[in-house]
PDB file of N, CA and C in Angstrom:
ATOM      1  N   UNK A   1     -30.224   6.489 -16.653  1.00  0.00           N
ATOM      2  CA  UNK A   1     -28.892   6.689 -17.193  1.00  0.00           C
ATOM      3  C   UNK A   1     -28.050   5.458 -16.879  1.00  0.00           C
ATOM      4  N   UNK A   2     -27.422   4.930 -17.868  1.00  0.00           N
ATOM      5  CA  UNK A   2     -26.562   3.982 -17.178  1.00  0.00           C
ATOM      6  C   UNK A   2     -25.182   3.947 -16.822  1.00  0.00           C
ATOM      7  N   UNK A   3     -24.469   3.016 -16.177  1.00  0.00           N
ATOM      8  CA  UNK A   3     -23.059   3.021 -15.531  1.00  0.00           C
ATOM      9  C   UNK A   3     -22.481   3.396 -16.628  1.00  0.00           C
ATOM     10  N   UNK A   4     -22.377   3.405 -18.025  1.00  0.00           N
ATOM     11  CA  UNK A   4     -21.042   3.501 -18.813  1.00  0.00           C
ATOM     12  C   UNK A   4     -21.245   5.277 -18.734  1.00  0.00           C
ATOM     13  N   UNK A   5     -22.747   5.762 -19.468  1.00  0.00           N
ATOM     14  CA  UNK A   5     -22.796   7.134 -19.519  1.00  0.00           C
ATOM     15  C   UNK A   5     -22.369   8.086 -18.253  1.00  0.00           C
ATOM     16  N   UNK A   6     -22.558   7.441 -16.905  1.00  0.00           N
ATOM     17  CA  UNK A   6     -22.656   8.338 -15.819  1.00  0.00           C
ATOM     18  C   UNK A   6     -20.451   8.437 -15.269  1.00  0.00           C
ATOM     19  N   UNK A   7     -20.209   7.348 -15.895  1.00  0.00           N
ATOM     20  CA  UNK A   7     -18.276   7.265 -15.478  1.00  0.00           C
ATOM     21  C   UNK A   7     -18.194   8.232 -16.476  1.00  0.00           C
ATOM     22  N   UNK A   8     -18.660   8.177 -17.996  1.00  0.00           N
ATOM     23  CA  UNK A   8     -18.413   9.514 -19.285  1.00  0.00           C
ATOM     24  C   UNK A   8     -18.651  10.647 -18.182  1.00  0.00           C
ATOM     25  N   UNK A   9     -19.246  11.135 -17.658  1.00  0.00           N
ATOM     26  CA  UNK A   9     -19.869  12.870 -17.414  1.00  0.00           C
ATOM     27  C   UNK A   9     -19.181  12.961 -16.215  1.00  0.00           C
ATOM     28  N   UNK A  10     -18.385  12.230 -15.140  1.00  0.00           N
ATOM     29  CA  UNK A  10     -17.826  12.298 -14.284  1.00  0.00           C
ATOM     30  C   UNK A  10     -16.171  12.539 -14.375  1.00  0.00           C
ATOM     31  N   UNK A  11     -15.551  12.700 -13.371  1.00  0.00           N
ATOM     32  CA  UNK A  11     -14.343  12.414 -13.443  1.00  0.00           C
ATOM     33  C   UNK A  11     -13.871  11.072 -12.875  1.00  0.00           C
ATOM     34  N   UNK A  12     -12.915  10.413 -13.400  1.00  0.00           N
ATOM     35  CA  UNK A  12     -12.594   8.837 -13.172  1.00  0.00           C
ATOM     36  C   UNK A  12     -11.985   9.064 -11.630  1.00  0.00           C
ATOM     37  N   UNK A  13     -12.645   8.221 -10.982  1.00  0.00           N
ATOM     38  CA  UNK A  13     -12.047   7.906  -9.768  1.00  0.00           C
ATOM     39  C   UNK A  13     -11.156   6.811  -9.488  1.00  0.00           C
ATOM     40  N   UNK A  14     -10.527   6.406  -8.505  1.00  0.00           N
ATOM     41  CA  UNK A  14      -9.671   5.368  -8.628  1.00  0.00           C
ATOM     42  C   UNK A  14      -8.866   5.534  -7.260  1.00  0.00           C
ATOM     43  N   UNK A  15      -8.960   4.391  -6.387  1.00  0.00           N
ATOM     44  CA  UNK A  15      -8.746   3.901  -4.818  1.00  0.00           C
ATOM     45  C   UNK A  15      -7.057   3.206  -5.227  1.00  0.00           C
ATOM     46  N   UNK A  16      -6.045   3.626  -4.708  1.00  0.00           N
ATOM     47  CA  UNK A  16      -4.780   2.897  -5.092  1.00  0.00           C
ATOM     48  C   UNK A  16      -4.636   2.587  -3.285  1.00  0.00           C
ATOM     49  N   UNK A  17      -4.303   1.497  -3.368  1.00  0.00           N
ATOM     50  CA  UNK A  17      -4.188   0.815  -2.150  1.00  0.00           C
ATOM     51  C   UNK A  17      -2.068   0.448  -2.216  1.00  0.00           C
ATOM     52  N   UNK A  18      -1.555   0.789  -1.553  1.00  0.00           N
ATOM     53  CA  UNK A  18      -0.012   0.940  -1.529  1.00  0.00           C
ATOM     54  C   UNK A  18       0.697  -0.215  -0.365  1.00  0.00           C
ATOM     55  N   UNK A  19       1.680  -0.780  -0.593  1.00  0.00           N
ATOM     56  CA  UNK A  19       2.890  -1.087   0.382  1.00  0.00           C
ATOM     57  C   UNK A  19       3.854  -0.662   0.497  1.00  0.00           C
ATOM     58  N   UNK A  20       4.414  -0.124   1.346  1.00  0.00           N
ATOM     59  CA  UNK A  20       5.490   0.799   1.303  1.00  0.00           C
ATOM     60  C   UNK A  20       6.697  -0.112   2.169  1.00  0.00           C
ATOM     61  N   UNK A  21       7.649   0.596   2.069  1.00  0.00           N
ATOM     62  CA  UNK A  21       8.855   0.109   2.947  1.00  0.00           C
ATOM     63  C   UNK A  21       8.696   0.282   5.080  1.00  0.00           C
ATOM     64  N   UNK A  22       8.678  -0.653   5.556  1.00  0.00           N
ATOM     65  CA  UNK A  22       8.423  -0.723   7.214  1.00  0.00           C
ATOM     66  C   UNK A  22       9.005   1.486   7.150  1.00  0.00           C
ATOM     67  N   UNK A  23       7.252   1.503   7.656  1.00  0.00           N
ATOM     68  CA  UNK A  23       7.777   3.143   8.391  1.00  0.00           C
ATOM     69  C   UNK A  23       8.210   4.173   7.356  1.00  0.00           C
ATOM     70  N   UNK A  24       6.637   4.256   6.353  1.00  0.00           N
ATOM     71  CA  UNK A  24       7.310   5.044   5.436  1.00  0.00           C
ATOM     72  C   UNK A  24       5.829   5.501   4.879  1.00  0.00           C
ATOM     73  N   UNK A  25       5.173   4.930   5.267  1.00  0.00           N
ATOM     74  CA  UNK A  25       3.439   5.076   4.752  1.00  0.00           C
ATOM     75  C   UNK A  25       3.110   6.588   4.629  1.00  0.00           C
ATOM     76  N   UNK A  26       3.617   7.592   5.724  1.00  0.00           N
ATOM     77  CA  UNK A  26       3.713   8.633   6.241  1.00  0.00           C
ATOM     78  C   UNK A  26       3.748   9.953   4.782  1.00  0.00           C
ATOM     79  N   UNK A  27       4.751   9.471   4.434  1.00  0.00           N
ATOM     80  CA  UNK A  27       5.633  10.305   3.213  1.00  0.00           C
ATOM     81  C   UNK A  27       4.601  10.415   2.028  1.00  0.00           C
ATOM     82  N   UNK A  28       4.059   8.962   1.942  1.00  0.00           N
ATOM     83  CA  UNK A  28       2.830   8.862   0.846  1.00  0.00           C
ATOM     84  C   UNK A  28       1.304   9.412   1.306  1.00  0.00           C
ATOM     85  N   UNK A  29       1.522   9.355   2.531  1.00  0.00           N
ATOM     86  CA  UNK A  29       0.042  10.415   2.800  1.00  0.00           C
ATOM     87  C   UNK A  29       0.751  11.791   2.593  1.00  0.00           C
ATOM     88  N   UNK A  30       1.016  12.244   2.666  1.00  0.00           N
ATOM     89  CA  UNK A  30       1.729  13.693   2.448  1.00  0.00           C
ATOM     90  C   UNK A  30       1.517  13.782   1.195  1.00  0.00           C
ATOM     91  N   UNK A  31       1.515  12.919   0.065  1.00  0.00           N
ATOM     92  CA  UNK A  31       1.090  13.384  -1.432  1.00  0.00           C
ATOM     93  C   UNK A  31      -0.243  13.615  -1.556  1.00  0.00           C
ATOM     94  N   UNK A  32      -1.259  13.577  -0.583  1.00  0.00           N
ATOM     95  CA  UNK A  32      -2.387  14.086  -0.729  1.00  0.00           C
ATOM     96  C   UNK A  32      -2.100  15.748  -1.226  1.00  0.00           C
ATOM     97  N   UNK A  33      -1.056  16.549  -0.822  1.00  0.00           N
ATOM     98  CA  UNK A  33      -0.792  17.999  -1.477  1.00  0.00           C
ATOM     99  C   UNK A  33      -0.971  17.926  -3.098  1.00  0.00           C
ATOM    100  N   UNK A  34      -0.557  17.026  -4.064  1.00  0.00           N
ATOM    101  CA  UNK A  34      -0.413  16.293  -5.167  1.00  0.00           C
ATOM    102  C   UNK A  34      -1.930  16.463  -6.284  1.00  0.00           C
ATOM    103  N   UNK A  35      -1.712  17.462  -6.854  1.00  0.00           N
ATOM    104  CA  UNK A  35      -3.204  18.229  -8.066  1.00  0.00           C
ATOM    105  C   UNK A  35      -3.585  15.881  -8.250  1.00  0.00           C
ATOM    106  N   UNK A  36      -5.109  16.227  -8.145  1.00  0.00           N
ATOM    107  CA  UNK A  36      -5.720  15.033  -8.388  1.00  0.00           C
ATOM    108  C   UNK A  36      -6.413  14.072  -7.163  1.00  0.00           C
ATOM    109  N   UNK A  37      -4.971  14.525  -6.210  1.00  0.00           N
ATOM    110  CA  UNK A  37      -5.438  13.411  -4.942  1.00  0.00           C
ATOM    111  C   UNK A  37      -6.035  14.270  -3.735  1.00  0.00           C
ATOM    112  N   UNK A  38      -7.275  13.437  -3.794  1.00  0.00           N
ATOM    113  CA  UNK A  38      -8.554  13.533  -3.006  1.00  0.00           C
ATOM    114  C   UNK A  38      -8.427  13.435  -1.335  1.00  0.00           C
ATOM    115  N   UNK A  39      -7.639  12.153  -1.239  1.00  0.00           N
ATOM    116  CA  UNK A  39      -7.704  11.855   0.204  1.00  0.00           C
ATOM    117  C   UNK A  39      -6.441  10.706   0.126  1.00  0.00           C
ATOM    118  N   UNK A  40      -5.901  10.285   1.077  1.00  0.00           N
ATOM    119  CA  UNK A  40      -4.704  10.019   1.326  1.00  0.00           C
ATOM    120  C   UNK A  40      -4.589   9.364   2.925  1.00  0.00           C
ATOM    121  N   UNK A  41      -4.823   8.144   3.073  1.00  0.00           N
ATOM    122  CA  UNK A  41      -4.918   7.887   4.897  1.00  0.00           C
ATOM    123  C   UNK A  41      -3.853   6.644   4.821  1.00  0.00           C
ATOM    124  N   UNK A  42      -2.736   6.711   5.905  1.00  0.00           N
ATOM    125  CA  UNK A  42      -1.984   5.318   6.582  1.00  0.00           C
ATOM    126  C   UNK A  42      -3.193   4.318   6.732  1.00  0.00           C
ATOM    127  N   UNK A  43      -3.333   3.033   7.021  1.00  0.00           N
ATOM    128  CA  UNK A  43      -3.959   2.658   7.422  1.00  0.00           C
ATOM    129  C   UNK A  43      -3.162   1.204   8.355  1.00  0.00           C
ATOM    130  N   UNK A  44      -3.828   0.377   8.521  1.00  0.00           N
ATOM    131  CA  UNK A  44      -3.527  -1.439   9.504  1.00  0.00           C
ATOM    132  C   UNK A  44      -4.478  -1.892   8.368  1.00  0.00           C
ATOM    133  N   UNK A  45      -3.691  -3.186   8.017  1.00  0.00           N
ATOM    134  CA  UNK A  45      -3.371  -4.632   8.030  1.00  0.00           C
ATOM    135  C   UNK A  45      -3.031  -4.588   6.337  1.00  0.00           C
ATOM    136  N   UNK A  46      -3.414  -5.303   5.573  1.00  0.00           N
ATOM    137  CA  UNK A  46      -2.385  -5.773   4.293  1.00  0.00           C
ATOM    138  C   UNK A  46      -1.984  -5.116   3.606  1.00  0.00           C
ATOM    139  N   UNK A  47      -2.346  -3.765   3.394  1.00  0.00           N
ATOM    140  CA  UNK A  47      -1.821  -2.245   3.274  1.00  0.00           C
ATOM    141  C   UNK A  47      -1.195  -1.227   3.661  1.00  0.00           C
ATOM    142  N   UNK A  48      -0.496  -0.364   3.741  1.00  0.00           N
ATOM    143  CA  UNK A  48       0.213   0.644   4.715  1.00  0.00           C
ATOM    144  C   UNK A  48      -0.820   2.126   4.452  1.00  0.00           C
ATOM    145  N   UNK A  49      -1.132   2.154   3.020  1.00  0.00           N
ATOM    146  CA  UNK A  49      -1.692   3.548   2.703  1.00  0.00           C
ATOM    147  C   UNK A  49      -2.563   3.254   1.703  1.00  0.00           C
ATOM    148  N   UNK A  50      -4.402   4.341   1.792  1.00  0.00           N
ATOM    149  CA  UNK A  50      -5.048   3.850   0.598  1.00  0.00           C
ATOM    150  C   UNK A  50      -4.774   5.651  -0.104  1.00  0.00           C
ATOM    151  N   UNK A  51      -4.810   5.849  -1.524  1.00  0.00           N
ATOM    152  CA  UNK A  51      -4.731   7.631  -1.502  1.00  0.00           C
ATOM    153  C   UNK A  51      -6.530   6.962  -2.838  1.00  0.00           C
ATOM    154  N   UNK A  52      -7.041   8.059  -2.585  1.00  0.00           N
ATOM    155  CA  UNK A  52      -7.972   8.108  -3.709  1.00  0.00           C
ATOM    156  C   UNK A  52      -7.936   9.703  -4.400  1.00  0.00           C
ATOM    157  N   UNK A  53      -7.726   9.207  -5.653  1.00  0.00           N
ATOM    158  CA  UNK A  53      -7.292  10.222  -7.056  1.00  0.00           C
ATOM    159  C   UNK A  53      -8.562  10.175  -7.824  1.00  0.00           C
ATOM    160  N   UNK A  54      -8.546  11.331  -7.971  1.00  0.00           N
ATOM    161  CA  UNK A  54      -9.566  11.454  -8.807  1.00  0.00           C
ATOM    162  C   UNK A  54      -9.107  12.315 -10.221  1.00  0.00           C
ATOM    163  N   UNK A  55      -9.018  12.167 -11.951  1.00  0.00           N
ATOM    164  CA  UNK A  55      -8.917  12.988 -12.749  1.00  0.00           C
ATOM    165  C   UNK A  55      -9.992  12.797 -14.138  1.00  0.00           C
ATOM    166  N   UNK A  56      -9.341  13.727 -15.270  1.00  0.00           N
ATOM    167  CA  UNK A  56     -10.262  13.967 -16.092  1.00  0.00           C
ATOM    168  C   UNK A  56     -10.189  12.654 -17.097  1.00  0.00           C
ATOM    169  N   UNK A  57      -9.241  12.037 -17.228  1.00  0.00           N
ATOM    170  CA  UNK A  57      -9.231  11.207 -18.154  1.00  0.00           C
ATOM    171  C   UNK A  57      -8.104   9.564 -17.232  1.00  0.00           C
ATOM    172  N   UNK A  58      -8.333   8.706 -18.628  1.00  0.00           N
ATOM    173  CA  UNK A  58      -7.537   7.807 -18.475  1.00  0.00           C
ATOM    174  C   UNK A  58      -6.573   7.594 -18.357  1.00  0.00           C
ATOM    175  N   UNK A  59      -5.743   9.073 -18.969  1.00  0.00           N
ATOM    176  CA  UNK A  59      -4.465   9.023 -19.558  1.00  0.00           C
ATOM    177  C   UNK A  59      -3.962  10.177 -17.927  1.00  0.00           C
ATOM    178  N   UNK A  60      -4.426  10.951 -17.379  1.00  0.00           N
ATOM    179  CA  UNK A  60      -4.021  11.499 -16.361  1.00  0.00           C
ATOM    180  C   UNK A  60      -3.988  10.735 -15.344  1.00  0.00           C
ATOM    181  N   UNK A  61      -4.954   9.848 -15.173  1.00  0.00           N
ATOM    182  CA  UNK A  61      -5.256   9.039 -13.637  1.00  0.00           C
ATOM    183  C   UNK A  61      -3.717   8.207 -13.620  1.00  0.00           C
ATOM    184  N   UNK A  62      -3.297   7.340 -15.119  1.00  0.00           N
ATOM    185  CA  UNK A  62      -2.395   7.216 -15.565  1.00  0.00           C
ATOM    186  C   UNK A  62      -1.257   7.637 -14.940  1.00  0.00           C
ATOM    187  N   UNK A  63      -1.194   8.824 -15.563  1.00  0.00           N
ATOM    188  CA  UNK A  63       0.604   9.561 -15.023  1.00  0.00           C
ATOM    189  C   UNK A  63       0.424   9.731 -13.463  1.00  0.00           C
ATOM    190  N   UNK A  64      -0.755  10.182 -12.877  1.00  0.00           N
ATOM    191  CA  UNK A  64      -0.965  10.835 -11.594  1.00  0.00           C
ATOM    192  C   UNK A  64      -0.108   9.379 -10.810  1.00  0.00           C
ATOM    193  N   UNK A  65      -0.836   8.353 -11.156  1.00  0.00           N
ATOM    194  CA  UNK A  65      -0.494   6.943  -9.920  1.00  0.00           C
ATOM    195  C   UNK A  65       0.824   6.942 -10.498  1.00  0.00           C
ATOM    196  N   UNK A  66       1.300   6.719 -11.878  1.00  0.00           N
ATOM    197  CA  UNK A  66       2.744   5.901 -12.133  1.00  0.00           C
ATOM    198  C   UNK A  66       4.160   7.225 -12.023  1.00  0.00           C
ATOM    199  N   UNK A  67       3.615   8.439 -12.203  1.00  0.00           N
ATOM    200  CA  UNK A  67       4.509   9.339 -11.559  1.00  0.00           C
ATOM    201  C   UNK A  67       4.757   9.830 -10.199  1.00  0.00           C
ATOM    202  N   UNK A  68       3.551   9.621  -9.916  1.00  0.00           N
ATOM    203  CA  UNK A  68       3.418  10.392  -8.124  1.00  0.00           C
ATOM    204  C   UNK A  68       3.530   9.662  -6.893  1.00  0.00           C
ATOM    205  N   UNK A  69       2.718   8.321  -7.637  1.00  0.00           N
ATOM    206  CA  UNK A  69       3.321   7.007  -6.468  1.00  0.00           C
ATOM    207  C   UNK A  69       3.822   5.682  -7.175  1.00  0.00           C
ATOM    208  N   UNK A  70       3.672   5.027  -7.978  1.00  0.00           N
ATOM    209  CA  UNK A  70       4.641   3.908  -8.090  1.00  0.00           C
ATOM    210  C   UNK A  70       5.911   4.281  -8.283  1.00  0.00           C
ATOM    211  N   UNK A  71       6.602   5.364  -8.619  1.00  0.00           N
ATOM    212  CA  UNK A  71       7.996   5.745  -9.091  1.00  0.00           C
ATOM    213  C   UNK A  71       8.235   6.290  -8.056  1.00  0.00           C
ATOM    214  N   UNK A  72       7.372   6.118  -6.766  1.00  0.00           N
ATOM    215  CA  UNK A  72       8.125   6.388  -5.207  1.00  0.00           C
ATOM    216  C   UNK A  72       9.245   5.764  -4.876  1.00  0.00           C
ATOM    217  N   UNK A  73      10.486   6.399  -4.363  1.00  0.00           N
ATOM    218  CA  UNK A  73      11.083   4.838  -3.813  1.00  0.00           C
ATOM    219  C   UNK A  73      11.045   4.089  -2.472  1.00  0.00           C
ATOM    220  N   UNK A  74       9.818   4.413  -1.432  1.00  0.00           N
ATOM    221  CA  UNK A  74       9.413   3.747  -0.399  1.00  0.00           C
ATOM    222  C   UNK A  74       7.932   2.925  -1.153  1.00  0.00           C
ATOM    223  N   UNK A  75       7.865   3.152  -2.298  1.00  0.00           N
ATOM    224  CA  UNK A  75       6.680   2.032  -2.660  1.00  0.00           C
ATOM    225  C   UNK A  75       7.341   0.800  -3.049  1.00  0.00           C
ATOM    226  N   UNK A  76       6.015  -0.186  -2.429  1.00  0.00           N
ATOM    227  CA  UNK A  76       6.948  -1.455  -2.449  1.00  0.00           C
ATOM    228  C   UNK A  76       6.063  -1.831  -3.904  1.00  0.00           C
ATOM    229  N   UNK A  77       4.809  -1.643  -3.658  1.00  0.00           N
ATOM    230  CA  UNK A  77       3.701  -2.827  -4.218  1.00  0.00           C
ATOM    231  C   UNK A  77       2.415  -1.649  -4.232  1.00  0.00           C
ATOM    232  N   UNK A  78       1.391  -1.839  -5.488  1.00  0.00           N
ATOM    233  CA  UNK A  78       0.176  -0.939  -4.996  1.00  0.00           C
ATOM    234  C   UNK A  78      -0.719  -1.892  -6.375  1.00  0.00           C
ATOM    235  N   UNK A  79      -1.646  -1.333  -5.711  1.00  0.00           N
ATOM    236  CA  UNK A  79      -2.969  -2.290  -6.470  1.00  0.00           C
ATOM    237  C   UNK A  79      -4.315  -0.741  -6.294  1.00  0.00           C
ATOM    238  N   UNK A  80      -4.987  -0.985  -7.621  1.00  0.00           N
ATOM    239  CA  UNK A  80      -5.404   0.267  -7.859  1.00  0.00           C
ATOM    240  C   UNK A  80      -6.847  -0.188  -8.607  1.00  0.00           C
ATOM    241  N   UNK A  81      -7.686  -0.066  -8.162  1.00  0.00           N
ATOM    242  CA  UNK A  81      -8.975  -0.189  -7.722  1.00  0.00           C
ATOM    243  C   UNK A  81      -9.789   1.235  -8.772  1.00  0.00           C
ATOM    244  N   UNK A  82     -10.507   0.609  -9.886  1.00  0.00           N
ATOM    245  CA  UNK A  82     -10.835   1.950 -10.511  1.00  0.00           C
ATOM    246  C   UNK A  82     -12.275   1.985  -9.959  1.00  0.00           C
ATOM    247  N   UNK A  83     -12.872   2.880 -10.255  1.00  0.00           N
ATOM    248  CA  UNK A  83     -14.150   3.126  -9.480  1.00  0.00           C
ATOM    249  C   UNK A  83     -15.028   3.533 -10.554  1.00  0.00           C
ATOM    250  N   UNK A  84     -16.259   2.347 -10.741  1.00  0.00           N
ATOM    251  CA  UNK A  84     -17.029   2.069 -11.717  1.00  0.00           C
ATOM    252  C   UNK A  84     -18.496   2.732 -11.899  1.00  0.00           C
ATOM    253  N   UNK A  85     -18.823   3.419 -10.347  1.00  0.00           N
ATOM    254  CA  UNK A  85     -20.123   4.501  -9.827  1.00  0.00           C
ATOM    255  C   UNK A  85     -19.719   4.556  -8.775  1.00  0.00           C
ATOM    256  N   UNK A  86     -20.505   5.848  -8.743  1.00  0.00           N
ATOM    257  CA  UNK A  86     -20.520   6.993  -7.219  1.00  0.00           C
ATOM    258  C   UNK A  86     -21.642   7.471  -7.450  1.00  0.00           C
ATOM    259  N   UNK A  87     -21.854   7.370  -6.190  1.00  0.00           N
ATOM    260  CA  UNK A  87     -23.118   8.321  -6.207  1.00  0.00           C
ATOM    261  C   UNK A  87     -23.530   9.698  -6.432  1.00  0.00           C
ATOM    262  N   UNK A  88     -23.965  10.058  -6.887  1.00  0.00           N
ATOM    263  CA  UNK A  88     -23.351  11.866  -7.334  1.00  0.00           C
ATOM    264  C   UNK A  88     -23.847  12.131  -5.662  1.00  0.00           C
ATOM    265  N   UNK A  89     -23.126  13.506  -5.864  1.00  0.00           N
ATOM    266  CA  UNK A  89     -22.585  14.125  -4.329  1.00  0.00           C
ATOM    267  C   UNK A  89     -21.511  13.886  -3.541  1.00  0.00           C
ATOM    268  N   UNK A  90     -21.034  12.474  -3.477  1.00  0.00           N
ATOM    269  CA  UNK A  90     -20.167  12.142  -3.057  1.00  0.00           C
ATOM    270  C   UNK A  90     -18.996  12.508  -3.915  1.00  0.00           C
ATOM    271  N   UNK A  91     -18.445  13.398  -2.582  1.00  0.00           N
ATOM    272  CA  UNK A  91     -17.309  14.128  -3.215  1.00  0.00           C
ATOM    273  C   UNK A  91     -15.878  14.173  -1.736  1.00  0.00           C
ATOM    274  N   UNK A  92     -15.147  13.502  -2.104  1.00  0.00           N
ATOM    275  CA  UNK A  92     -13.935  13.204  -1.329  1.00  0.00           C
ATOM    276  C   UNK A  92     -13.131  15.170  -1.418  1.00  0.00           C
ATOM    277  N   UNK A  93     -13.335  15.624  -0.305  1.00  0.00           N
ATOM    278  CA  UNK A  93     -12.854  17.009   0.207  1.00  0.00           C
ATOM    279  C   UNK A  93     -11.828  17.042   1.346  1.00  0.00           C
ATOM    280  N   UNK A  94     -10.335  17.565   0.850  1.00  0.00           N
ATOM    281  CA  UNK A  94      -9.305  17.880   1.181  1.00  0.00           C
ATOM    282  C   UNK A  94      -9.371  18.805   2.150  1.00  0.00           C
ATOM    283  N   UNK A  95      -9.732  19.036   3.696  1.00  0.00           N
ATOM    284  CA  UNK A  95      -9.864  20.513   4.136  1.00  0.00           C
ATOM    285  C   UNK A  95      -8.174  20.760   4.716  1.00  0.00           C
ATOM    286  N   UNK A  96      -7.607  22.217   3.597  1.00  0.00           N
ATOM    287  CA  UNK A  96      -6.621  22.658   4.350  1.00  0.00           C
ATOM    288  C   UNK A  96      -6.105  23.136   5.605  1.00  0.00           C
ATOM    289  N   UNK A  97      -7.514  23.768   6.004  1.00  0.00           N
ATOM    290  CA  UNK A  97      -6.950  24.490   7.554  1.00  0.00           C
ATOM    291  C   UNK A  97      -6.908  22.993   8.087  1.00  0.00           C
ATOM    292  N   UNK A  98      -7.538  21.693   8.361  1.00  0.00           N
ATOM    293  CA  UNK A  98      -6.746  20.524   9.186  1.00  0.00           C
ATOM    294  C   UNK A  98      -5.707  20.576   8.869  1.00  0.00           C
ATOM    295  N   UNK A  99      -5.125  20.550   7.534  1.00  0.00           N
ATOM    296  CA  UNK A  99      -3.552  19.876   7.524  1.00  0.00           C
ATOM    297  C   UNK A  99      -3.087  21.172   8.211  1.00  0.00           C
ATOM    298  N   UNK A 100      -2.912  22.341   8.255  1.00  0.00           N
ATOM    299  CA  UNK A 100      -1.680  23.594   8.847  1.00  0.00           C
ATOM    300  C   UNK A 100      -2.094  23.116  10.775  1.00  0.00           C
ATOM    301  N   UNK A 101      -3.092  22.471  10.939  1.00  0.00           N
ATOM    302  CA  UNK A 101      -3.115  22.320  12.580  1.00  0.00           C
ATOM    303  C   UNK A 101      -2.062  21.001  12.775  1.00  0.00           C
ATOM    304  N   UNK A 102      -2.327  20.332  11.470  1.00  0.00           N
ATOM    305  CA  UNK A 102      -2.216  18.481  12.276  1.00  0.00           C
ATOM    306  C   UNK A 102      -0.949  18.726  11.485  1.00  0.00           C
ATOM    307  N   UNK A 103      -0.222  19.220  10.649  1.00  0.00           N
ATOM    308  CA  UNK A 103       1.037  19.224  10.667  1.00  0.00           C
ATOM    309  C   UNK A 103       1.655  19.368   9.813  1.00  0.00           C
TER     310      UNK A 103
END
């Protein structure tokens, strides 16, 4: 099977790597709650936050990044990384009972 057919039968993934305003990275991991987004971590050094979204089309992955995070107003800057194969199985999982412990 090749790369074009196997991105068709999948859902489009896509790594948005963010800069936010000093001390604010925080707010944008919290949109991991946000239908689409997979995972959501602060991180160190030329980035503040990476979130990875995953949806059905071009046109959702679309609104998901330019409504949910570039039209943030602690986003400074984000660069967005589409994701061209995965390995099937690999599946980025949200577990709720962590977030009601960690906060």
């Amino acid at each position: 099977m090749s790369a074009a057919k196997d991105l068709r039968r999948k859902a489009l993934r896509a790594f948005v790597l963010i800069r936010t305003k000093p001390g604010t990275s925080e707010e944008i991991v919290r949109s991991r709650r946000i239908k689409g987004v997979k995972m959501a971590n602060s991180v160190l050094g030329r980035y503040d936050a990476v979130v990875v979204i995953e949806a059905g089309s071009l046109k959702e992955l679309q609104k998901i990044i330019y409504e949910m995070i570039e039209q943030h107003p602690n986003v400074v800057h984000t660069e967005t990384l589409i994701s061209i194969f995965h390995p099937p199985g690999l599946n980025y999982q949200y577990n709720s009972e962590r977030q009601k412990t960690e906060g």
